[in-house]
C-alpha atoms as a PDB file:
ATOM      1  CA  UNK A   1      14.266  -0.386 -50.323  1.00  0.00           C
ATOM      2  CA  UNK A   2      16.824  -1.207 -53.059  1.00  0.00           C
ATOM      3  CA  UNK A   3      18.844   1.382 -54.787  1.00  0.00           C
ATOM      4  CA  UNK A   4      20.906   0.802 -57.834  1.00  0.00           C
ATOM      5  CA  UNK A   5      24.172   1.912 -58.317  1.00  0.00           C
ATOM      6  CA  UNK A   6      26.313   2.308 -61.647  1.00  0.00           C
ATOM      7  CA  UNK A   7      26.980  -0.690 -63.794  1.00  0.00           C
ATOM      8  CA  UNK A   8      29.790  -2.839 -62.521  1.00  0.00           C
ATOM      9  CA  UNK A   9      32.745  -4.073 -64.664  1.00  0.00           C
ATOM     10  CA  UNK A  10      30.767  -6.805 -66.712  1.00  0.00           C
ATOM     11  CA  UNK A  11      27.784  -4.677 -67.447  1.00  0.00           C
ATOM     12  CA  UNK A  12      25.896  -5.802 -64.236  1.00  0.00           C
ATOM     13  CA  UNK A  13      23.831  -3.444 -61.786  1.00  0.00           C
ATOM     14  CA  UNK A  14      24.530  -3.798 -58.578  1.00  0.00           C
ATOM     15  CA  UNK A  15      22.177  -3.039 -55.817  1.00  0.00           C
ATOM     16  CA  UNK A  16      22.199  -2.894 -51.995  1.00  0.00           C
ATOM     17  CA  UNK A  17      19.089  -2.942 -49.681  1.00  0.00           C
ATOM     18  CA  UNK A  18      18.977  -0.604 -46.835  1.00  0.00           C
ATOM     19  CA  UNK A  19      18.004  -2.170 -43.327  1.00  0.00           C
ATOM     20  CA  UNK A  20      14.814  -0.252 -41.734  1.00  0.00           C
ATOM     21  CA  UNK A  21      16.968   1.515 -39.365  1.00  0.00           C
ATOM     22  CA  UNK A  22      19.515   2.609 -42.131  1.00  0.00           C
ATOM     23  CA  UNK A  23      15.821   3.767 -44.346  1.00  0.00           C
ATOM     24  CA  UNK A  24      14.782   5.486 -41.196  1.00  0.00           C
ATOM     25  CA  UNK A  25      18.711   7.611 -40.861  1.00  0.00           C
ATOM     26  CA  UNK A  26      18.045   8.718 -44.090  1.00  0.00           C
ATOM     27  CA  UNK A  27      14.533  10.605 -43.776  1.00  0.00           C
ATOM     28  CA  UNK A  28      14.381  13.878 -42.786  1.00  0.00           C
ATOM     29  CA  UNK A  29      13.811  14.718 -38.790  1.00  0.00           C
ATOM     30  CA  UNK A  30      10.291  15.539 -38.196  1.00  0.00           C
ATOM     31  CA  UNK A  31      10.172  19.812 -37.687  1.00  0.00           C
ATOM     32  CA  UNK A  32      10.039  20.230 -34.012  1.00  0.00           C
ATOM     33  CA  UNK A  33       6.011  21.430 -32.964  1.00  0.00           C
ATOM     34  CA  UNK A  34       7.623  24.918 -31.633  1.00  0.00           C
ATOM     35  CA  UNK A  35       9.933  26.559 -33.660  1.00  0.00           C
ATOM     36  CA  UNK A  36       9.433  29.944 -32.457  1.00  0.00           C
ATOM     37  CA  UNK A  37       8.760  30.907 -28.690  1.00  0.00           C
ATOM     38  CA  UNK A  38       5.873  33.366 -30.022  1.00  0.00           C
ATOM     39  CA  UNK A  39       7.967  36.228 -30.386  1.00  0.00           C
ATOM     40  CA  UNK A  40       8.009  37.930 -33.985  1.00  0.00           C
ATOM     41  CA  UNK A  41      11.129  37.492 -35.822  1.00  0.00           C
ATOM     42  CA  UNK A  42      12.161  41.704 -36.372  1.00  0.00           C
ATOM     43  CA  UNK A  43      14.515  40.913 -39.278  1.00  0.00           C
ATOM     44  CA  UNK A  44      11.103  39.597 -40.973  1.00  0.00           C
ATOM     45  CA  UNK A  45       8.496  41.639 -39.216  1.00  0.00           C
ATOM     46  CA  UNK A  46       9.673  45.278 -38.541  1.00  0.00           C
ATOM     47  CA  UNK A  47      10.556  47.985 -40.641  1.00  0.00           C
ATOM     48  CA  UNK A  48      13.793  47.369 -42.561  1.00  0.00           C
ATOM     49  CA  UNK A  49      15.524  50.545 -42.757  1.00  0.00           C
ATOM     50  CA  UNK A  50      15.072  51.326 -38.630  1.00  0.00           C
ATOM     51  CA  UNK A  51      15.954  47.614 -37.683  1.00  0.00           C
ATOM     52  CA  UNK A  52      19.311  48.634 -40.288  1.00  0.00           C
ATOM     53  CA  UNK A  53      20.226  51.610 -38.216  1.00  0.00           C
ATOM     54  CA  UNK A  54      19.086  50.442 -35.145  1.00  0.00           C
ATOM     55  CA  UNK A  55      21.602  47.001 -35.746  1.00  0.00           C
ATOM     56  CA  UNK A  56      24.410  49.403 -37.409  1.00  0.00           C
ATOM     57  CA  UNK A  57      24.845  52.172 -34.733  1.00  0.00           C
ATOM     58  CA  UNK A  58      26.832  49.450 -32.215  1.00  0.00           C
ATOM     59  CA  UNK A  59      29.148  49.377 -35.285  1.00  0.00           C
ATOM     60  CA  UNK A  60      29.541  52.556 -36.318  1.00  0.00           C
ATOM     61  CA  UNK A  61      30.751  53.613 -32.771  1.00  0.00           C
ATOM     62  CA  UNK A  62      33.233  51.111 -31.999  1.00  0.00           C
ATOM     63  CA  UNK A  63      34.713  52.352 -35.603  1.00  0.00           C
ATOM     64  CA  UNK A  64      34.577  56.225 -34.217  1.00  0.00           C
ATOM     65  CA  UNK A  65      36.499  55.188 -31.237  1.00  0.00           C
ATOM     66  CA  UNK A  66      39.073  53.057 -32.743  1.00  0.00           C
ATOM     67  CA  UNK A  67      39.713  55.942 -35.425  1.00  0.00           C
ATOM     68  CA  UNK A  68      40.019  58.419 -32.322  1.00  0.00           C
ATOM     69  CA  UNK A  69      41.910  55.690 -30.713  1.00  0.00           C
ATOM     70  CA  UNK A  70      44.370  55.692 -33.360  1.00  0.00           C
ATOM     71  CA  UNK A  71      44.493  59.205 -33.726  1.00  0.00           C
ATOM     72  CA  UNK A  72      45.257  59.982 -30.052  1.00  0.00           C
ATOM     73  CA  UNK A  73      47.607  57.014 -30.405  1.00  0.00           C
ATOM     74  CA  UNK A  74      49.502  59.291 -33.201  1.00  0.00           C
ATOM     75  CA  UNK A  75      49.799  61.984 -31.474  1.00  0.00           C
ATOM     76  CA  UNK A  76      51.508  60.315 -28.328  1.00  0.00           C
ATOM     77  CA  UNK A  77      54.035  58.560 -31.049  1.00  0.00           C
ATOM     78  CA  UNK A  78      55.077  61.864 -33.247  1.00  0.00           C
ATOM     79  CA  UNK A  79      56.737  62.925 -29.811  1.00  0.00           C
ATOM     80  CA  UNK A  80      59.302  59.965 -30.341  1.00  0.00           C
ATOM     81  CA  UNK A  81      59.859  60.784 -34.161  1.00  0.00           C
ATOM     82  CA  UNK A  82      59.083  60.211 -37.321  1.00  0.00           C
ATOM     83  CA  UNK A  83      60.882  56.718 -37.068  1.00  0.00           C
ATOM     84  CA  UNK A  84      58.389  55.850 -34.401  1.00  0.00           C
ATOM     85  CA  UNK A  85      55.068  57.054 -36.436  1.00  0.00           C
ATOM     86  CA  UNK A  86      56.740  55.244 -39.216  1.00  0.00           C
ATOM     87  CA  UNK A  87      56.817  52.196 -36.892  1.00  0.00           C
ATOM     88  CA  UNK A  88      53.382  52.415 -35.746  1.00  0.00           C
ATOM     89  CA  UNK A  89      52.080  52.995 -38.814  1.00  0.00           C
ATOM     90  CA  UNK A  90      53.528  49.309 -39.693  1.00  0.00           C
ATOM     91  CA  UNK A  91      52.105  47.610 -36.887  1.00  0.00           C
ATOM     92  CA  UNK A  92      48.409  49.029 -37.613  1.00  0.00           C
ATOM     93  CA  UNK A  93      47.387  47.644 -40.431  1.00  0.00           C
ATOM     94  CA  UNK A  94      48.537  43.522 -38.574  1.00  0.00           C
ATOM     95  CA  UNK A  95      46.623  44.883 -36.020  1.00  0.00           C
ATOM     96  CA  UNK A  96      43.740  45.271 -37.398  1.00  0.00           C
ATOM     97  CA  UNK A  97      43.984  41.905 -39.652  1.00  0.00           C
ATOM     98  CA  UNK A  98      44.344  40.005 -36.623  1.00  0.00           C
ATOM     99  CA  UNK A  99      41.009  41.928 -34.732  1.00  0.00           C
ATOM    100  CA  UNK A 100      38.853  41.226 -38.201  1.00  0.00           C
ATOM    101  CA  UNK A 101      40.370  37.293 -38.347  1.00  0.00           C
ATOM    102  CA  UNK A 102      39.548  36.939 -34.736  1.00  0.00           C
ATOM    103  CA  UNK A 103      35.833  38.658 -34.886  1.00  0.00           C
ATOM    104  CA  UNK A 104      34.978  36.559 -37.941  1.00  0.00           C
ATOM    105  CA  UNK A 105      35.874  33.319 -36.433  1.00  0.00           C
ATOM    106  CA  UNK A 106      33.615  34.229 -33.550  1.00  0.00           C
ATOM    107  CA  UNK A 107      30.855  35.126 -35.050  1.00  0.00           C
ATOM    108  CA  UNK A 108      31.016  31.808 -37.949  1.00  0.00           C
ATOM    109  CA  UNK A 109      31.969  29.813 -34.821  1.00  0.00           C
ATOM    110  CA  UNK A 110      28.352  31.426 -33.224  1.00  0.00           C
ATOM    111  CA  UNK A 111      26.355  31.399 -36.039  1.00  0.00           C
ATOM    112  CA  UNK A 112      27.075  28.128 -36.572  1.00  0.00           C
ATOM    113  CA  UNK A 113      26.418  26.680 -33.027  1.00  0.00           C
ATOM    114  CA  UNK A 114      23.005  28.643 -33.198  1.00  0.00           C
ATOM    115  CA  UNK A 115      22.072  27.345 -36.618  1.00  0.00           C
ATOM    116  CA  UNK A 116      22.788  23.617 -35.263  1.00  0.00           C
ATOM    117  CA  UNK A 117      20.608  24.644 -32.230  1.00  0.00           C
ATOM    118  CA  UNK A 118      17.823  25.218 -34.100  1.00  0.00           C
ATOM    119  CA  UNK A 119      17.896  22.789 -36.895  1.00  0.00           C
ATOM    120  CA  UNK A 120      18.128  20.209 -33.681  1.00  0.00           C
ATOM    121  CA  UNK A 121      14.342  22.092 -32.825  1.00  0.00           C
ATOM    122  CA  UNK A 122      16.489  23.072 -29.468  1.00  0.00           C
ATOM    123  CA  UNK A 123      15.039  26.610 -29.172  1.00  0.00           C
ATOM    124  CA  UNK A 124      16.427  27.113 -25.849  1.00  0.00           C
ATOM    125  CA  UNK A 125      20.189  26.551 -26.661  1.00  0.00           C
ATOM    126  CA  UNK A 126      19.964  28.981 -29.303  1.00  0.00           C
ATOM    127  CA  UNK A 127      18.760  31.771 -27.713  1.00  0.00           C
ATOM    128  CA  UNK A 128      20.880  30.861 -24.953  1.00  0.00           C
ATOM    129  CA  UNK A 129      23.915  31.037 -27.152  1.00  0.00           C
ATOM    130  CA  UNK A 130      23.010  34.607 -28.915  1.00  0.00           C
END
């Protein structure tokens, strides 16, 4: 299977011929027989707006508790000072850029493992990695 390539100083083509093997590397993988272990997919099956809540609420309370977290964290500080709630105050906002930094390298790091999983048609491994 030739392929031709830009001219060449001289106004020749050049062209190189794959081997069979090298032909073979470049065609798509056949789609594995069974994709799906028979269980419906809820992000494309179920109702969107419970699935939304239902995947939100884990969220929305770990953000309640850090906010009453932080708040009960003030409170133990203003008995040092305002120096000290000035301090803290500082520190916070690192804090929380290294927790976001940290969670989104996680979850690229899993998403990414998963979506090689399946695009190998190796089912198993990613549901074993979620």
């Amino acid at each position: 299977m030739p392929i031709t390539h830009m001219p060449a100083k001289g106004g020749h083509l050049m062209t190189t011929s794959l081997t069979a093997d090298a032909a073979r590397a470049l065609e798509p993988a056949p789609l594995p027989a069974k994709v799906n272990s028979g269980v419906a997919n809820p992000l494309l099956h179920a109702p969107l707006l419970p699935l939304l809540i239902r995947l939100a609420v884990p969220t929305v309370a770990v953000m309640l508790m850090q906010t009453v977290l932080s708040v009960a964290e003030t409170y133990f500080v203003s008995g040092l000072g305002v120096d000290a709630i000035a301090a803290a105050s500082l520190v916070v906002p690192v804090m929380l850029l290294m927790t976001m930094v940290s969670n989104g390298g996680v979850g690229g790091g899993v998403s990414s493992a998963v979506a090689r999983a399946l695009g190998g048609g190796r089912q198993d491994e990613a549901e074993s990695l979620v």
